[in-house]
N, C-alpha and C. Protein backbone atom coordinates (compact mmCIF):
# COMPACT_ATOMS: atom_id res chain seq x y z
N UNK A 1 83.44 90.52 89.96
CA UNK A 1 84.02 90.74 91.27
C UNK A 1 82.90 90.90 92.30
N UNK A 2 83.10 90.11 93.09
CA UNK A 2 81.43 90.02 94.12
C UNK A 2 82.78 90.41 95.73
N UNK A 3 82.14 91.89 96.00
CA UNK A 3 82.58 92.60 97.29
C UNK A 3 81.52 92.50 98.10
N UNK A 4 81.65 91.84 99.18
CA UNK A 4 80.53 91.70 100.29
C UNK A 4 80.70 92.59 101.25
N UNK A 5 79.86 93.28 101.67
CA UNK A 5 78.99 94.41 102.26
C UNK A 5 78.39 93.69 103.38
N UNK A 6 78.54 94.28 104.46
CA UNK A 6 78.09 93.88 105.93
C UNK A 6 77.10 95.61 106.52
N UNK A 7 76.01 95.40 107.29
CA UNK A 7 75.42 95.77 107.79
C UNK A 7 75.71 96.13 109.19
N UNK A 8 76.04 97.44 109.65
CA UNK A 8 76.50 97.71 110.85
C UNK A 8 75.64 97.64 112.04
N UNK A 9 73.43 97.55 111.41
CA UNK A 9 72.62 97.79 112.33
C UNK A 9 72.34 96.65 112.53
N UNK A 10 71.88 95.69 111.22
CA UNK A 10 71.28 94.65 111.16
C UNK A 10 72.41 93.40 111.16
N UNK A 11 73.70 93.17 110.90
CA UNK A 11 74.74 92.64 110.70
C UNK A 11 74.46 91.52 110.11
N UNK A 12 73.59 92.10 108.67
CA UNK A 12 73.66 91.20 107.62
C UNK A 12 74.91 91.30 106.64
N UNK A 13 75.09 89.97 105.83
CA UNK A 13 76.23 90.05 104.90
C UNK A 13 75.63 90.06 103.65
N UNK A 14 76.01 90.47 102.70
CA UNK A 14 75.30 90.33 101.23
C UNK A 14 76.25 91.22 100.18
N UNK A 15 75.77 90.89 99.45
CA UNK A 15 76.85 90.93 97.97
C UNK A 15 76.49 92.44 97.33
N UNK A 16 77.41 93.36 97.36
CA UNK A 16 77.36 94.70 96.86
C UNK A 16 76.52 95.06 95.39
N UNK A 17 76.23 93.91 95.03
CA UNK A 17 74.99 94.13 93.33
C UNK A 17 73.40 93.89 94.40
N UNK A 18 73.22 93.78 95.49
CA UNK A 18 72.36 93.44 96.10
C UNK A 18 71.73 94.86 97.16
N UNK A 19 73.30 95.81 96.89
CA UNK A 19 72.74 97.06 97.90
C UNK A 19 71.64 97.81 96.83
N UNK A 20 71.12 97.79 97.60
CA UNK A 20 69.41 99.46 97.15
C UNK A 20 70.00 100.40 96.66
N UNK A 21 69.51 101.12 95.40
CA UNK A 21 69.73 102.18 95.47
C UNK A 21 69.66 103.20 96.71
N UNK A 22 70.88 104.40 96.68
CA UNK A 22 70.72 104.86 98.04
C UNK A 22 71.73 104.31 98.75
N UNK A 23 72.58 103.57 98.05
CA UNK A 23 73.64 102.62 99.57
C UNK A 23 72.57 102.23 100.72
N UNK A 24 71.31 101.22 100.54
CA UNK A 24 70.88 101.11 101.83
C UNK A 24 70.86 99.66 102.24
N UNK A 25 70.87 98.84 103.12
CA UNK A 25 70.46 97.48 103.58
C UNK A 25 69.62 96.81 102.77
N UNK A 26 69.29 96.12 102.07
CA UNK A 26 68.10 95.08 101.56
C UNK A 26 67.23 94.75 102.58
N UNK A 27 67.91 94.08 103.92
CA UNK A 27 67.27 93.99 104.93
C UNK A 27 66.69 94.75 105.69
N UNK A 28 67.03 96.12 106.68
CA UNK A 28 66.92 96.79 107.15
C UNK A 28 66.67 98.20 106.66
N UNK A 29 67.06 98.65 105.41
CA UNK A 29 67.14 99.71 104.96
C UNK A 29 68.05 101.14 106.03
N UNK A 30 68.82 100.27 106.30
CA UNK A 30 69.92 101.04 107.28
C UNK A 30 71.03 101.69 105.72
N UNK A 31 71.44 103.11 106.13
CA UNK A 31 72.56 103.19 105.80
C UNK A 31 73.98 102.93 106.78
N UNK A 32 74.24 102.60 107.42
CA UNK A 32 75.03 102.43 108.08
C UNK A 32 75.88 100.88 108.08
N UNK A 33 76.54 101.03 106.69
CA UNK A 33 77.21 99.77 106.12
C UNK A 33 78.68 99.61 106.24
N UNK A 34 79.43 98.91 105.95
CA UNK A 34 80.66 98.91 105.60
C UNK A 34 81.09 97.75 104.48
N UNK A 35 82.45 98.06 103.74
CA UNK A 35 82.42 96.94 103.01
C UNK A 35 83.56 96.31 103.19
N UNK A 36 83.58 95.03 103.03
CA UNK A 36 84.11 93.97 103.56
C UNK A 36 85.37 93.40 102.77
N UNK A 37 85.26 93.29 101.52
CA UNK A 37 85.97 93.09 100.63
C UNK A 37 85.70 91.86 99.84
N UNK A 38 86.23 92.03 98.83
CA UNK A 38 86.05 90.38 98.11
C UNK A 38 85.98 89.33 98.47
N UNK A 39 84.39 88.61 98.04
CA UNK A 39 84.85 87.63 98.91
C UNK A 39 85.60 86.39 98.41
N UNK A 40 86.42 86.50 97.60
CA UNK A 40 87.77 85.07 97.58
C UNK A 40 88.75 85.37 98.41
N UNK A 41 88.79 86.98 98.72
CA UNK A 41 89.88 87.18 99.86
C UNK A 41 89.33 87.19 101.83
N UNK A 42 87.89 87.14 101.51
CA UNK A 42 87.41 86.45 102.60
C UNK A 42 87.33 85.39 102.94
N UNK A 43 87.10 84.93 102.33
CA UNK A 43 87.20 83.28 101.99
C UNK A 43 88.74 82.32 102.36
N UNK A 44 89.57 83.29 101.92
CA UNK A 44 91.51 82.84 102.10
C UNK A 44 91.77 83.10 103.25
N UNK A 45 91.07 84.54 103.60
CA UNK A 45 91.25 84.59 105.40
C UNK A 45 90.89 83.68 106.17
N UNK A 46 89.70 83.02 106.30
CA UNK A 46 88.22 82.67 107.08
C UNK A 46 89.53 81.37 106.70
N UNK A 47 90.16 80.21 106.10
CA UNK A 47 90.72 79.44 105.53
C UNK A 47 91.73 79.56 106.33
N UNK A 48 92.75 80.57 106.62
CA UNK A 48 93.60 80.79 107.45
C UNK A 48 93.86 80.58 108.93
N UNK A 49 92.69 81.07 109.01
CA UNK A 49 92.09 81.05 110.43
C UNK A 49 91.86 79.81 110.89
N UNK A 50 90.67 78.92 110.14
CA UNK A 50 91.07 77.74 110.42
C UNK A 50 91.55 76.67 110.72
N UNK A 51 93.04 77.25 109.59
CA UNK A 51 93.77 76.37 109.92
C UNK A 51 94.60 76.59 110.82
N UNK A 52 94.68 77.87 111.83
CA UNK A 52 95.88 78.11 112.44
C UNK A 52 95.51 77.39 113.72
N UNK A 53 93.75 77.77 114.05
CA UNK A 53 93.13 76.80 114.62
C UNK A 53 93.12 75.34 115.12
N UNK A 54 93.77 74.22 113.71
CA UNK A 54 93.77 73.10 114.11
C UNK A 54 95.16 72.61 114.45
């Protein structure tokens, strides 16, 4: 299950086996994260959207 994790300072995206010990940024070393959710159900959204789009 790959839950993607977004960065609230740096507003990077990256895959929750990728956070630092510490809950911190890879990038930034910010704690100030949130998590995003799975991404196949990001993915179905982002898909949605699209299409409501065309």
């Amino acid at each position: 299950m790959h839950i993607i994790i977004k960065c609230k300072h740096c507003h990077a995206k990256f895959d929750r086996d990728e956070l630092h010990p510490g809950k911190k940024c890879p990038f930034c070393s910010s704690t100030n994260i949130i998590e995003l959710g799975e991404r196949s159900e990001l993915n179905a959204t982002k898909e949605s959207i699209i299409a409501i789009q065309n």
